[in-house]
PDB file of N, CA and C in Angstrom:
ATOM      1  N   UNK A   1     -25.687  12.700  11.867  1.00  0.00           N
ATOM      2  CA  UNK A   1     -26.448  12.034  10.850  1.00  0.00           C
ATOM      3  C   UNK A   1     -27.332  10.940  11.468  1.00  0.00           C
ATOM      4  N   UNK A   2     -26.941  10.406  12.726  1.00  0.00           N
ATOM      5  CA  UNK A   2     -27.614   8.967  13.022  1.00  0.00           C
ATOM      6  C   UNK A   2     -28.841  10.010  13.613  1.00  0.00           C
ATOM      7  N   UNK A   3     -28.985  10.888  14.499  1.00  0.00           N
ATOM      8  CA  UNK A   3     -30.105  11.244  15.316  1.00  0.00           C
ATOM      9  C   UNK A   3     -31.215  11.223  13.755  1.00  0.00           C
ATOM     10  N   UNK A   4     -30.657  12.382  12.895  1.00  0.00           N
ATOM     11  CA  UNK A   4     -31.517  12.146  11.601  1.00  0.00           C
ATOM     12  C   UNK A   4     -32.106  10.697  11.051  1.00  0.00           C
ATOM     13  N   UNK A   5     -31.311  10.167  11.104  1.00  0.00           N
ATOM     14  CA  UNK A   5     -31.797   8.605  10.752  1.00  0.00           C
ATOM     15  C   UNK A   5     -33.267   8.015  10.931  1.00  0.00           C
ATOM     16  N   UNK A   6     -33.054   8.267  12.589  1.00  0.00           N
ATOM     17  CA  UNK A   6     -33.634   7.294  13.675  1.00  0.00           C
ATOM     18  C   UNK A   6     -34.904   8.304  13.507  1.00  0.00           C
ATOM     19  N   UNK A   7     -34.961   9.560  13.180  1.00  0.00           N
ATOM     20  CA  UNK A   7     -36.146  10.750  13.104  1.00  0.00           C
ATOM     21  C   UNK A   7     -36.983   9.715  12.304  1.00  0.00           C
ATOM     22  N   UNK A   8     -36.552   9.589  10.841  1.00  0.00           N
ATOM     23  CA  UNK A   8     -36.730   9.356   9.580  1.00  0.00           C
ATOM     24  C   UNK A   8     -38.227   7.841   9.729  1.00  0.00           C
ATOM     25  N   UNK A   9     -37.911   6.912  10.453  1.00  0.00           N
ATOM     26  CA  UNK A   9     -38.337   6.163  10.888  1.00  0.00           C
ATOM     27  C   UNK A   9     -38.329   4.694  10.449  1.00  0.00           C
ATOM     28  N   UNK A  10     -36.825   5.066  10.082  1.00  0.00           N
ATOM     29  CA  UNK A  10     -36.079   3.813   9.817  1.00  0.00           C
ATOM     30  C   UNK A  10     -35.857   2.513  10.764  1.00  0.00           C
ATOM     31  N   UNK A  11     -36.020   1.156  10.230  1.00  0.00           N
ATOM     32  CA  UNK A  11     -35.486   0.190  10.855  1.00  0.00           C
ATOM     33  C   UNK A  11     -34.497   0.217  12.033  1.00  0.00           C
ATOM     34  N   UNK A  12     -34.370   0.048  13.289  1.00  0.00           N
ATOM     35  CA  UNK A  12     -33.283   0.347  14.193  1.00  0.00           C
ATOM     36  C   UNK A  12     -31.960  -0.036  13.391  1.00  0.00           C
ATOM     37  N   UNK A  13     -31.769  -1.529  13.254  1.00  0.00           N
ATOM     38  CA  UNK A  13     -30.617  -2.298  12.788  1.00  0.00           C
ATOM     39  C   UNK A  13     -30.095  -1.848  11.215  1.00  0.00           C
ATOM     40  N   UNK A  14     -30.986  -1.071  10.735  1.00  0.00           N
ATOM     41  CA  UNK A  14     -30.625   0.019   9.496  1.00  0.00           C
ATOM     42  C   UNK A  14     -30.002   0.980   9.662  1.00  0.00           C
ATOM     43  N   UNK A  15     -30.171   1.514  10.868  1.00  0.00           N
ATOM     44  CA  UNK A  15     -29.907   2.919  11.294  1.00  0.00           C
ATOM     45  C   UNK A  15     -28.370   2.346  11.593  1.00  0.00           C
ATOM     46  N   UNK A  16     -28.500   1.697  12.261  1.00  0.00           N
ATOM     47  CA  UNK A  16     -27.055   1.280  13.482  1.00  0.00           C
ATOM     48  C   UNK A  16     -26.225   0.591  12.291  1.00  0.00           C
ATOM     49  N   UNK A  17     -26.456   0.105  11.034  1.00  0.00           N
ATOM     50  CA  UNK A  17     -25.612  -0.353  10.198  1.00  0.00           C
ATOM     51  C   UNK A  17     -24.923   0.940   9.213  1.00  0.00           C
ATOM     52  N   UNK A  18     -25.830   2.000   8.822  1.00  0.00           N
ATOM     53  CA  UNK A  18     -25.262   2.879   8.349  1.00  0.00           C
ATOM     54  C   UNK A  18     -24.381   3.622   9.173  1.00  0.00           C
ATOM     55  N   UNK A  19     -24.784   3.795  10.772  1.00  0.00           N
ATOM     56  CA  UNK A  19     -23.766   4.291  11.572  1.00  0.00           C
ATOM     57  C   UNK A  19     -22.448   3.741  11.513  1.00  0.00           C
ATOM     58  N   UNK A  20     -22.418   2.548  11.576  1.00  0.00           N
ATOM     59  CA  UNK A  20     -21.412   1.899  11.248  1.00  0.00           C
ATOM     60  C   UNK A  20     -20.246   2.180  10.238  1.00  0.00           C
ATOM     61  N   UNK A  21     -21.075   2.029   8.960  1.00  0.00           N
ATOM     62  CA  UNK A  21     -20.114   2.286   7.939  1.00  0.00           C
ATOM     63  C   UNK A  21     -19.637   3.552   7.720  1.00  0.00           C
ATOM     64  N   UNK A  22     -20.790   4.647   8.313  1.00  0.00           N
ATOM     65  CA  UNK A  22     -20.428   5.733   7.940  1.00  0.00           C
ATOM     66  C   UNK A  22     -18.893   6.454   9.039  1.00  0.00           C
ATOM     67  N   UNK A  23     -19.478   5.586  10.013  1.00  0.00           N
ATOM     68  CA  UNK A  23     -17.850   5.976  11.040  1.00  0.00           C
ATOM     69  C   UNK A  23     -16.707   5.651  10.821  1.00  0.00           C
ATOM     70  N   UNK A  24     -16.672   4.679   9.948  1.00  0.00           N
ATOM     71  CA  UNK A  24     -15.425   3.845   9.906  1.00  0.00           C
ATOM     72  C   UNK A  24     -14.816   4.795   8.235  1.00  0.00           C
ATOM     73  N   UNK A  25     -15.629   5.287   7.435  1.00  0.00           N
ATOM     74  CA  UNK A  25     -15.299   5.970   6.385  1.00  0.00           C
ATOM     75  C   UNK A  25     -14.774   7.325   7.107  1.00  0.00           C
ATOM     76  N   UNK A  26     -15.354   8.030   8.081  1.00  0.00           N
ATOM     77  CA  UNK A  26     -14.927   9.229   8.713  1.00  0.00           C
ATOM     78  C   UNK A  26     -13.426   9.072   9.007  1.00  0.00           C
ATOM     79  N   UNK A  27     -13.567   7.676  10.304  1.00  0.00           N
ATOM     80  CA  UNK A  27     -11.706   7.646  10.540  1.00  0.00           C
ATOM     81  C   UNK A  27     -10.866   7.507   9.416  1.00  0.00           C
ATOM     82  N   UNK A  28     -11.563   6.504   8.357  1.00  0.00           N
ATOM     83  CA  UNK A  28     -10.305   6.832   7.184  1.00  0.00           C
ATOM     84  C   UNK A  28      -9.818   8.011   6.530  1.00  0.00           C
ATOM     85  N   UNK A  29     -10.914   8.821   6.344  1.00  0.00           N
ATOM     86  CA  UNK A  29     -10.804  10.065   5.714  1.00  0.00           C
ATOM     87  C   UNK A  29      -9.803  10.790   6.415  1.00  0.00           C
ATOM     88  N   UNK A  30      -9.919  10.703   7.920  1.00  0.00           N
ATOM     89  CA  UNK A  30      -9.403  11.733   8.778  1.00  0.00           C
ATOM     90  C   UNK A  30      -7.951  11.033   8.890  1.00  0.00           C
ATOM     91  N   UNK A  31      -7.327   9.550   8.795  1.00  0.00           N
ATOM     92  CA  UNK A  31      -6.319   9.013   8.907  1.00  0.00           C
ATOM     93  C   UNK A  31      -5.479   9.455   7.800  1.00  0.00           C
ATOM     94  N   UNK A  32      -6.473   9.522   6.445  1.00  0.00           N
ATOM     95  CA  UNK A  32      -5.767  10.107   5.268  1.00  0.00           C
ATOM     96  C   UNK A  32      -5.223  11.653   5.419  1.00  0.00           C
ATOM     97  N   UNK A  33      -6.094  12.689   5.960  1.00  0.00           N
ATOM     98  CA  UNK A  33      -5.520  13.432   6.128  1.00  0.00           C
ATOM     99  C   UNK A  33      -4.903  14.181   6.947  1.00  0.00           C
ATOM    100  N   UNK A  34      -4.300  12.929   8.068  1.00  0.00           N
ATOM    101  CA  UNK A  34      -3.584  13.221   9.399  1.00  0.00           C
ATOM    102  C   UNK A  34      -2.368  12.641   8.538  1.00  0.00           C
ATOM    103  N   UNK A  35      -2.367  12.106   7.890  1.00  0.00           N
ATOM    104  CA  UNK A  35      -1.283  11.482   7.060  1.00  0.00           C
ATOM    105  C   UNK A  35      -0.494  12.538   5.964  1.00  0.00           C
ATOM    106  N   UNK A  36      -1.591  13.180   5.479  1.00  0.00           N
ATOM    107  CA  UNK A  36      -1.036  14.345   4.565  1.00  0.00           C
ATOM    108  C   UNK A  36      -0.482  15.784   4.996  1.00  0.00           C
ATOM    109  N   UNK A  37      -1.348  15.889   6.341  1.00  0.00           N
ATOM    110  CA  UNK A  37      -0.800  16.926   7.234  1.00  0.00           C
ATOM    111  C   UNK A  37       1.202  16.321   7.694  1.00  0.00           C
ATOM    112  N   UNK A  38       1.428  15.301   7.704  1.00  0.00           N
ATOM    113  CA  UNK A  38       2.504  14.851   9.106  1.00  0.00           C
ATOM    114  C   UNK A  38       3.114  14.934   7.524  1.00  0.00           C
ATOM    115  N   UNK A  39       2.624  14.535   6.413  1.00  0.00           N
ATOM    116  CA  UNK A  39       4.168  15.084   4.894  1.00  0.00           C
ATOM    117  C   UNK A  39       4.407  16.414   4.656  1.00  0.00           C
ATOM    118  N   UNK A  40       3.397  16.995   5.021  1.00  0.00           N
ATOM    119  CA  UNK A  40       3.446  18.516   5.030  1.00  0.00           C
ATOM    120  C   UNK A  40       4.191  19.061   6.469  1.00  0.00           C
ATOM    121  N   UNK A  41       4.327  18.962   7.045  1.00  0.00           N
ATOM    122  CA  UNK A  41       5.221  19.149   8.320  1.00  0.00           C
ATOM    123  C   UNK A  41       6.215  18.375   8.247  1.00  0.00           C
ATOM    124  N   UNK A  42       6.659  17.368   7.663  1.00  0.00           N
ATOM    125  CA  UNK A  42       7.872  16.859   7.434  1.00  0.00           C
ATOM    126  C   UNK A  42       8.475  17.913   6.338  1.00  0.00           C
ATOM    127  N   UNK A  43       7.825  17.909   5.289  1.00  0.00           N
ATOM    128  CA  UNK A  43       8.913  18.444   4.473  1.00  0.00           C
ATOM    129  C   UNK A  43       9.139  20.262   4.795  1.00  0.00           C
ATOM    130  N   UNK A  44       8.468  20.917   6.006  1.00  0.00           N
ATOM    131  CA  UNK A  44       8.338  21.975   6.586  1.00  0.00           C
ATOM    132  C   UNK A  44       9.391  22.183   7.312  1.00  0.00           C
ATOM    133  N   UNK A  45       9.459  21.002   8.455  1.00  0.00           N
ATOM    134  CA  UNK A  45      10.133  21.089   9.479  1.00  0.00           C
ATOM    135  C   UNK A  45      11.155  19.822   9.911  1.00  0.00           C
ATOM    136  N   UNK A  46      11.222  19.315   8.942  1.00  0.00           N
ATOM    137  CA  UNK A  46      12.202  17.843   9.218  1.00  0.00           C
ATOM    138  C   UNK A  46      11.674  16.816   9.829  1.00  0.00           C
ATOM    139  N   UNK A  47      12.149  15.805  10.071  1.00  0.00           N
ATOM    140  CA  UNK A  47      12.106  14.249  10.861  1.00  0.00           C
ATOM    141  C   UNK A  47      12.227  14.803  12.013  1.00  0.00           C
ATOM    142  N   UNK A  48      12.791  15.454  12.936  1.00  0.00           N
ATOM    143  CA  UNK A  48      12.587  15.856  14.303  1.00  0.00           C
ATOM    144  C   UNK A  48      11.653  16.995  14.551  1.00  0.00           C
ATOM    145  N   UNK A  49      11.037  17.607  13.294  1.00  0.00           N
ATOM    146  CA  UNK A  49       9.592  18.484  13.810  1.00  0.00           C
ATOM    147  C   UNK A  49       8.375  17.663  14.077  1.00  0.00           C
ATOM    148  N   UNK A  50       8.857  16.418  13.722  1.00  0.00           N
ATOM    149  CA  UNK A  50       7.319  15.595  13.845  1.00  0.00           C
ATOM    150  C   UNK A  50       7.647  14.904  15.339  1.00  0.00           C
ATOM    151  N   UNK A  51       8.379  14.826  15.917  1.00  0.00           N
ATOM    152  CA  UNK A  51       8.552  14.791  17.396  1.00  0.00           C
ATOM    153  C   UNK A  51       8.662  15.995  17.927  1.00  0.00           C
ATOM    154  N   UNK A  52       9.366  16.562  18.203  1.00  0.00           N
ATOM    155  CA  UNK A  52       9.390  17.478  18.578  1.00  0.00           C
ATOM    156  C   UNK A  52       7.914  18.732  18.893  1.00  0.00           C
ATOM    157  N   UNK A  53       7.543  18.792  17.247  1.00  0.00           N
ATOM    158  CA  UNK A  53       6.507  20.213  17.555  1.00  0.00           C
ATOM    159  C   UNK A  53       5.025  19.186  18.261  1.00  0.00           C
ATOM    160  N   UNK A  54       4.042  20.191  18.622  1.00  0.00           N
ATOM    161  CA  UNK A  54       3.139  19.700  19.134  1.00  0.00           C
ATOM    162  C   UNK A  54       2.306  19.325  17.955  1.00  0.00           C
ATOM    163  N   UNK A  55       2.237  20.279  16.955  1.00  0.00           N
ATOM    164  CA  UNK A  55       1.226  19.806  15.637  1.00  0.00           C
ATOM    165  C   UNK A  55       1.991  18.141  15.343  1.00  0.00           C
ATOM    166  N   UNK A  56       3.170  18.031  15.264  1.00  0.00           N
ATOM    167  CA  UNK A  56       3.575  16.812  15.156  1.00  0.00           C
ATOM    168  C   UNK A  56       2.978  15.018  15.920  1.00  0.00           C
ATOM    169  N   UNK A  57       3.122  16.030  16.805  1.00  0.00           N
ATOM    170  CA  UNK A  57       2.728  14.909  18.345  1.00  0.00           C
ATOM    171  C   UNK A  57       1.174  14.538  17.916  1.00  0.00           C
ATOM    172  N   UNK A  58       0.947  15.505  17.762  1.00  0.00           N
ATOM    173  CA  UNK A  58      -0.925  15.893  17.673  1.00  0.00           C
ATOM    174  C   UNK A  58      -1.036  14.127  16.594  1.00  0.00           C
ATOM    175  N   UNK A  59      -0.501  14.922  15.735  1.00  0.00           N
ATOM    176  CA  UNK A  59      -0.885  13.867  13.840  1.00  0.00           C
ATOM    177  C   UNK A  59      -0.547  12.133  14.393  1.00  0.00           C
ATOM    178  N   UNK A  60       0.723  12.636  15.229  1.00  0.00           N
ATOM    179  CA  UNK A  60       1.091  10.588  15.449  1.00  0.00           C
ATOM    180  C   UNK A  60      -0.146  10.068  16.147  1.00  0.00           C
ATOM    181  N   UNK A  61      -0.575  11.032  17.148  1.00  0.00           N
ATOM    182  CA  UNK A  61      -1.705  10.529  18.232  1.00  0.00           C
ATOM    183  C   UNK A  61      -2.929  10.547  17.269  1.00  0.00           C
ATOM    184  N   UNK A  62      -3.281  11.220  16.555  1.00  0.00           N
ATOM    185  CA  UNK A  62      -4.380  10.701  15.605  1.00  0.00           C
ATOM    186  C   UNK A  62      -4.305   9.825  14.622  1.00  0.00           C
ATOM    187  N   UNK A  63      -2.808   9.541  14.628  1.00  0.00           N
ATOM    188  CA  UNK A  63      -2.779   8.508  13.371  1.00  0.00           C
ATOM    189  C   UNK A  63      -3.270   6.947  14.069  1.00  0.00           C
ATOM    190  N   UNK A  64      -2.352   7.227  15.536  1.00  0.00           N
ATOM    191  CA  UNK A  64      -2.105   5.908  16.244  1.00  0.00           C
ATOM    192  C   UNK A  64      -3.766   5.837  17.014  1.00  0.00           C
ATOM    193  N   UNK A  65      -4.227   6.708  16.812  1.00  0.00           N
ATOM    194  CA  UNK A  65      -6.029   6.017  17.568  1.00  0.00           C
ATOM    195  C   UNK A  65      -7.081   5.438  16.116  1.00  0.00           C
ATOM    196  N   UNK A  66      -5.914   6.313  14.810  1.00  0.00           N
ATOM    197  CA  UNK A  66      -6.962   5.934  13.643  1.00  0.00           C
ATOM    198  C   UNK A  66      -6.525   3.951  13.044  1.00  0.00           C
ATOM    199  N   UNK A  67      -5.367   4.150  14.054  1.00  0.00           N
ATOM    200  CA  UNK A  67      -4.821   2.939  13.408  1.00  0.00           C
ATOM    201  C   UNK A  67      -5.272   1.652  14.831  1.00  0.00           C
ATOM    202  N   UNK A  68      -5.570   2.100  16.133  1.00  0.00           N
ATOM    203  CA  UNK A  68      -6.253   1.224  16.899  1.00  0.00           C
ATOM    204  C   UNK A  68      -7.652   1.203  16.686  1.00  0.00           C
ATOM    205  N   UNK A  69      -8.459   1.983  15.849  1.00  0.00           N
ATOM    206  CA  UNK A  69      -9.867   1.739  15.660  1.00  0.00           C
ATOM    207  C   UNK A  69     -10.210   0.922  14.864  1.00  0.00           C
ATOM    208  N   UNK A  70      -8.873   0.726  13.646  1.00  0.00           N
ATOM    209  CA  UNK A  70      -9.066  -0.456  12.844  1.00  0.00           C
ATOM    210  C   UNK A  70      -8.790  -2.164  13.467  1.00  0.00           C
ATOM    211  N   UNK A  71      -7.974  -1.465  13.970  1.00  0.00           N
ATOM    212  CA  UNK A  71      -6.982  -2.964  14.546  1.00  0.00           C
ATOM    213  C   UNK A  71      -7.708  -3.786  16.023  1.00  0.00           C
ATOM    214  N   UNK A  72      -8.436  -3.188  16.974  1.00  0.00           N
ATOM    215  CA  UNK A  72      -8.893  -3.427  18.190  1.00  0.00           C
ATOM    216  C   UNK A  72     -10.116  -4.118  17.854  1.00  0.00           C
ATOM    217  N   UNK A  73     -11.557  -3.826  16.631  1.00  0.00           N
ATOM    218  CA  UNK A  73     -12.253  -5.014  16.841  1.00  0.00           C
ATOM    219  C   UNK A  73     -11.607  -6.163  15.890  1.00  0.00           C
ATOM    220  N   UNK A  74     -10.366  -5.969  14.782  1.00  0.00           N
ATOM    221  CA  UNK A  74      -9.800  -7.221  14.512  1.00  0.00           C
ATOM    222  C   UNK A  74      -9.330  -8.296  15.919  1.00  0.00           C
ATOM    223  N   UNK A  75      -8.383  -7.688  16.631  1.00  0.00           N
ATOM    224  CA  UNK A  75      -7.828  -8.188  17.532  1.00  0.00           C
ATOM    225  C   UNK A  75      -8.933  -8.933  18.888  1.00  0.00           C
ATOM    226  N   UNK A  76      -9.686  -8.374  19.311  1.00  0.00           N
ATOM    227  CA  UNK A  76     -10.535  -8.585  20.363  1.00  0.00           C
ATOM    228  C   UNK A  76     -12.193  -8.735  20.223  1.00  0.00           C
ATOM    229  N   UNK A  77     -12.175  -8.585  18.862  1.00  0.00           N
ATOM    230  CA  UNK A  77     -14.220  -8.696  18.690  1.00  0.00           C
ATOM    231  C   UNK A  77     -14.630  -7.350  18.850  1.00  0.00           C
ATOM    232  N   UNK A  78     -15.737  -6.970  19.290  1.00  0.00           N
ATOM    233  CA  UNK A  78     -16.383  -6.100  19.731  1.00  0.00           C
ATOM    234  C   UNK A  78     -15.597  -5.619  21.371  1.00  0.00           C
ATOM    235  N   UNK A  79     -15.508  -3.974  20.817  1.00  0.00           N
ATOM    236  CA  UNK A  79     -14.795  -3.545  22.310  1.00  0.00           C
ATOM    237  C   UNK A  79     -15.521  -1.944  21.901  1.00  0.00           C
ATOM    238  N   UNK A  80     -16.918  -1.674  22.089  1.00  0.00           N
ATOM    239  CA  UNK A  80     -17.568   0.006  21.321  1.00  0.00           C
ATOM    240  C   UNK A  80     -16.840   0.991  22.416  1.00  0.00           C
ATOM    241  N   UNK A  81     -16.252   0.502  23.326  1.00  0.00           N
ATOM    242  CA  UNK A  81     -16.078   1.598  24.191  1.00  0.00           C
ATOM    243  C   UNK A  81     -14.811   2.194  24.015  1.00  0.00           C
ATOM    244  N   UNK A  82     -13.700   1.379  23.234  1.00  0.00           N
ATOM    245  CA  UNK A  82     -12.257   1.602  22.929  1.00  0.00           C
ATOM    246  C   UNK A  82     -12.666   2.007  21.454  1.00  0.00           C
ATOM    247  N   UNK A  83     -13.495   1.744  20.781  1.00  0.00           N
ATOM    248  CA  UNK A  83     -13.774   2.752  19.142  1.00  0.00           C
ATOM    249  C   UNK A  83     -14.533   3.657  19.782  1.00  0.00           C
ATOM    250  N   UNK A  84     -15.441   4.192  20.735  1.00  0.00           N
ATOM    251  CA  UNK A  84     -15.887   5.434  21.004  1.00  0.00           C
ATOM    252  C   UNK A  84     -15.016   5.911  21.468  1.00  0.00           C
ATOM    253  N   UNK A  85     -13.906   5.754  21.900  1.00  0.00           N
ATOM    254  CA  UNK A  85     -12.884   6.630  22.539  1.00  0.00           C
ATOM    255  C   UNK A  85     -12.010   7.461  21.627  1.00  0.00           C
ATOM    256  N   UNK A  86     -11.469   6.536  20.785  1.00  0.00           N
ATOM    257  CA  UNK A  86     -10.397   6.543  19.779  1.00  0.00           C
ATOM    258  C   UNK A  86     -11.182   7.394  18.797  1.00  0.00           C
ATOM    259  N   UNK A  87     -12.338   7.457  18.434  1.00  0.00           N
ATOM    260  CA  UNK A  87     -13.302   8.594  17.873  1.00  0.00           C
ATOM    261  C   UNK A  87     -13.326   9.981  18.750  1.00  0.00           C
ATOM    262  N   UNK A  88     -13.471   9.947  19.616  1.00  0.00           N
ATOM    263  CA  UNK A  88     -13.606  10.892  20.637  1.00  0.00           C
ATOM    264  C   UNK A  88     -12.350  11.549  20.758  1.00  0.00           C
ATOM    265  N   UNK A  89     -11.283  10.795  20.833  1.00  0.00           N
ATOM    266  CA  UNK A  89      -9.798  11.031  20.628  1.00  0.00           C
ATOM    267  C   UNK A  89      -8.951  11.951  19.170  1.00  0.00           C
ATOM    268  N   UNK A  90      -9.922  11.069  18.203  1.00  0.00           N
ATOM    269  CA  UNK A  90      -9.309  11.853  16.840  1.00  0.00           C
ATOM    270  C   UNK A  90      -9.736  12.956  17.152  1.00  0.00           C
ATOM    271  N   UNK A  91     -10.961  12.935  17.454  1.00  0.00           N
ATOM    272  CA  UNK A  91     -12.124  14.447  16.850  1.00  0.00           C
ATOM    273  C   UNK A  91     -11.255  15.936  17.925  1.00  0.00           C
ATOM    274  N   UNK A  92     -10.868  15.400  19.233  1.00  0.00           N
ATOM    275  CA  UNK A  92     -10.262  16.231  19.761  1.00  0.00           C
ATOM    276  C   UNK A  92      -8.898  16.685  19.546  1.00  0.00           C
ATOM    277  N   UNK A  93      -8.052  15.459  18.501  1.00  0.00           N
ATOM    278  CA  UNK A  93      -6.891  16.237  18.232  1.00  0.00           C
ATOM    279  C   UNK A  93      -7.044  17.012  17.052  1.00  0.00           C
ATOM    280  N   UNK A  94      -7.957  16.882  15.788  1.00  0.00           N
ATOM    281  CA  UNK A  94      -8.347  17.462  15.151  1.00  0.00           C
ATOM    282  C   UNK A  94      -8.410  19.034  15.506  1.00  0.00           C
ATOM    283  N   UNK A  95      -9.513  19.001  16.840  1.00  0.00           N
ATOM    284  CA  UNK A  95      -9.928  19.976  17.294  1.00  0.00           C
ATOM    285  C   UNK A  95      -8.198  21.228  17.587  1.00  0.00           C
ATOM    286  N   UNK A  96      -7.650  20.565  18.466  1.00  0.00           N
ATOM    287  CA  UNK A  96      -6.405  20.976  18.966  1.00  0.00           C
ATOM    288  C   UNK A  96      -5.496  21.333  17.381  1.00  0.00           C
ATOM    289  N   UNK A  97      -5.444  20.814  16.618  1.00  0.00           N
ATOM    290  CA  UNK A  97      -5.059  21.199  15.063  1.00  0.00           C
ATOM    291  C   UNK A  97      -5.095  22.417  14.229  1.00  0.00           C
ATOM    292  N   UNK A  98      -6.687  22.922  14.621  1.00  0.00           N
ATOM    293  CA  UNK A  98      -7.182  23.907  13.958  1.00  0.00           C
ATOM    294  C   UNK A  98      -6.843  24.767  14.487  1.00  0.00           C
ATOM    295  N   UNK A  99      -6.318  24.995  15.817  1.00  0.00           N
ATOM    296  CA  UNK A  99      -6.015  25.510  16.549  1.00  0.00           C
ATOM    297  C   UNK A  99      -4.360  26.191  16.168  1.00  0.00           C
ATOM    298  N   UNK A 100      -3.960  25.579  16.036  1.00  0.00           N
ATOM    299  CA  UNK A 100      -2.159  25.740  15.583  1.00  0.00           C
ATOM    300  C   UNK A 100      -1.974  26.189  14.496  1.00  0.00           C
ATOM    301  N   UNK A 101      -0.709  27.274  14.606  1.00  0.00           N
ATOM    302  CA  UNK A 101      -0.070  28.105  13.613  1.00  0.00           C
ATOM    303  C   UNK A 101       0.356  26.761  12.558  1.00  0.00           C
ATOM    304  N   UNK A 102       0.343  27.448  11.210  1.00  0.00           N
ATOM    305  CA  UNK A 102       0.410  27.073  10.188  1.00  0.00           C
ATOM    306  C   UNK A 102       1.712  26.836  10.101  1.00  0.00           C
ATOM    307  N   UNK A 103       2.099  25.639   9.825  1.00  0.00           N
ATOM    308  CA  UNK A 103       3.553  25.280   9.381  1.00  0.00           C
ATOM    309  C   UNK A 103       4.441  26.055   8.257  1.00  0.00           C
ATOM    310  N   UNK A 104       5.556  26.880   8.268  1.00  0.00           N
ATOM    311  CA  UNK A 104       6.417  27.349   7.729  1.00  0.00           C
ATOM    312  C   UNK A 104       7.600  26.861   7.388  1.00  0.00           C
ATOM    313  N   UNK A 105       8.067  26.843   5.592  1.00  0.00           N
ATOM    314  CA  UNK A 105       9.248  26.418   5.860  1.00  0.00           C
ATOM    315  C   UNK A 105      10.558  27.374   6.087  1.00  0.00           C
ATOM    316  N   UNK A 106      11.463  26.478   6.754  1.00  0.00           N
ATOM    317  CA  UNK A 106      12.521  27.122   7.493  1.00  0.00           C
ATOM    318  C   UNK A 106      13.651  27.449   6.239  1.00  0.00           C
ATOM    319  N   UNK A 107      14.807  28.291   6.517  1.00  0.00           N
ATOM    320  CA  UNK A 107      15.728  28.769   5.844  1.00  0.00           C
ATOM    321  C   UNK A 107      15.291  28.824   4.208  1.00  0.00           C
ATOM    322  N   UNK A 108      14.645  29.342   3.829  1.00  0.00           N
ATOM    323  CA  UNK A 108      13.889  30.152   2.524  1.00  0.00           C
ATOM    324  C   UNK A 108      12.665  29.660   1.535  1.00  0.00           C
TER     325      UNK A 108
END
């Protein structure tokens, strides 16, 4: 969306403010539903499928980069290179997600 922006021939500091907000709405969205995925594999596979399986592992590690993207410019100010990461980070466990067999529940 930002390359579109900047086409458009918008204000720089317009552009870079909607980038802004619009990223920080993405990680929530995606925190919400790394959150709804890890109840759905809980009630699939128990309190030890969410350690245990890799889809499990996957959801904590996207929860825990969706939850340092909020918390790291509280804590330290401006740090774009630890929120480009932790972006870079969700989007690839995401990626690794789509990837994995569909959770089944066990004994009937």
């Amino acid at each position: 969306m930002q390359p579109g922006l900047s086409r458009t021939g918008l204000a720089p500091l317009l552009v870079q403010e909607v980038e802004i907000q619009f990223s920080a709405l993405l990680v929530a969205l995606a925190a919400f539903c790394c959150g709804l995925q890890a109840v759905i594999l809980l009630c699939c596979e128990g309190l030890s499928g969410l350690w245990r399986d890799f889809r499990g592992q996957l959801l904590l590690g996207a929860l825990l980069m969706a939850l340092s993207y909020w918390l790291v410019p509280w804590l330290w100010g401006e740090a774009p290179r630890w929120l480009r990461f932790s972006y870079h980070l969700m989007a690839f466990s995401g990626l690794l997600l789509v990837l994995q067999p569909v959770p089944v529940r066990r004994g009937g």
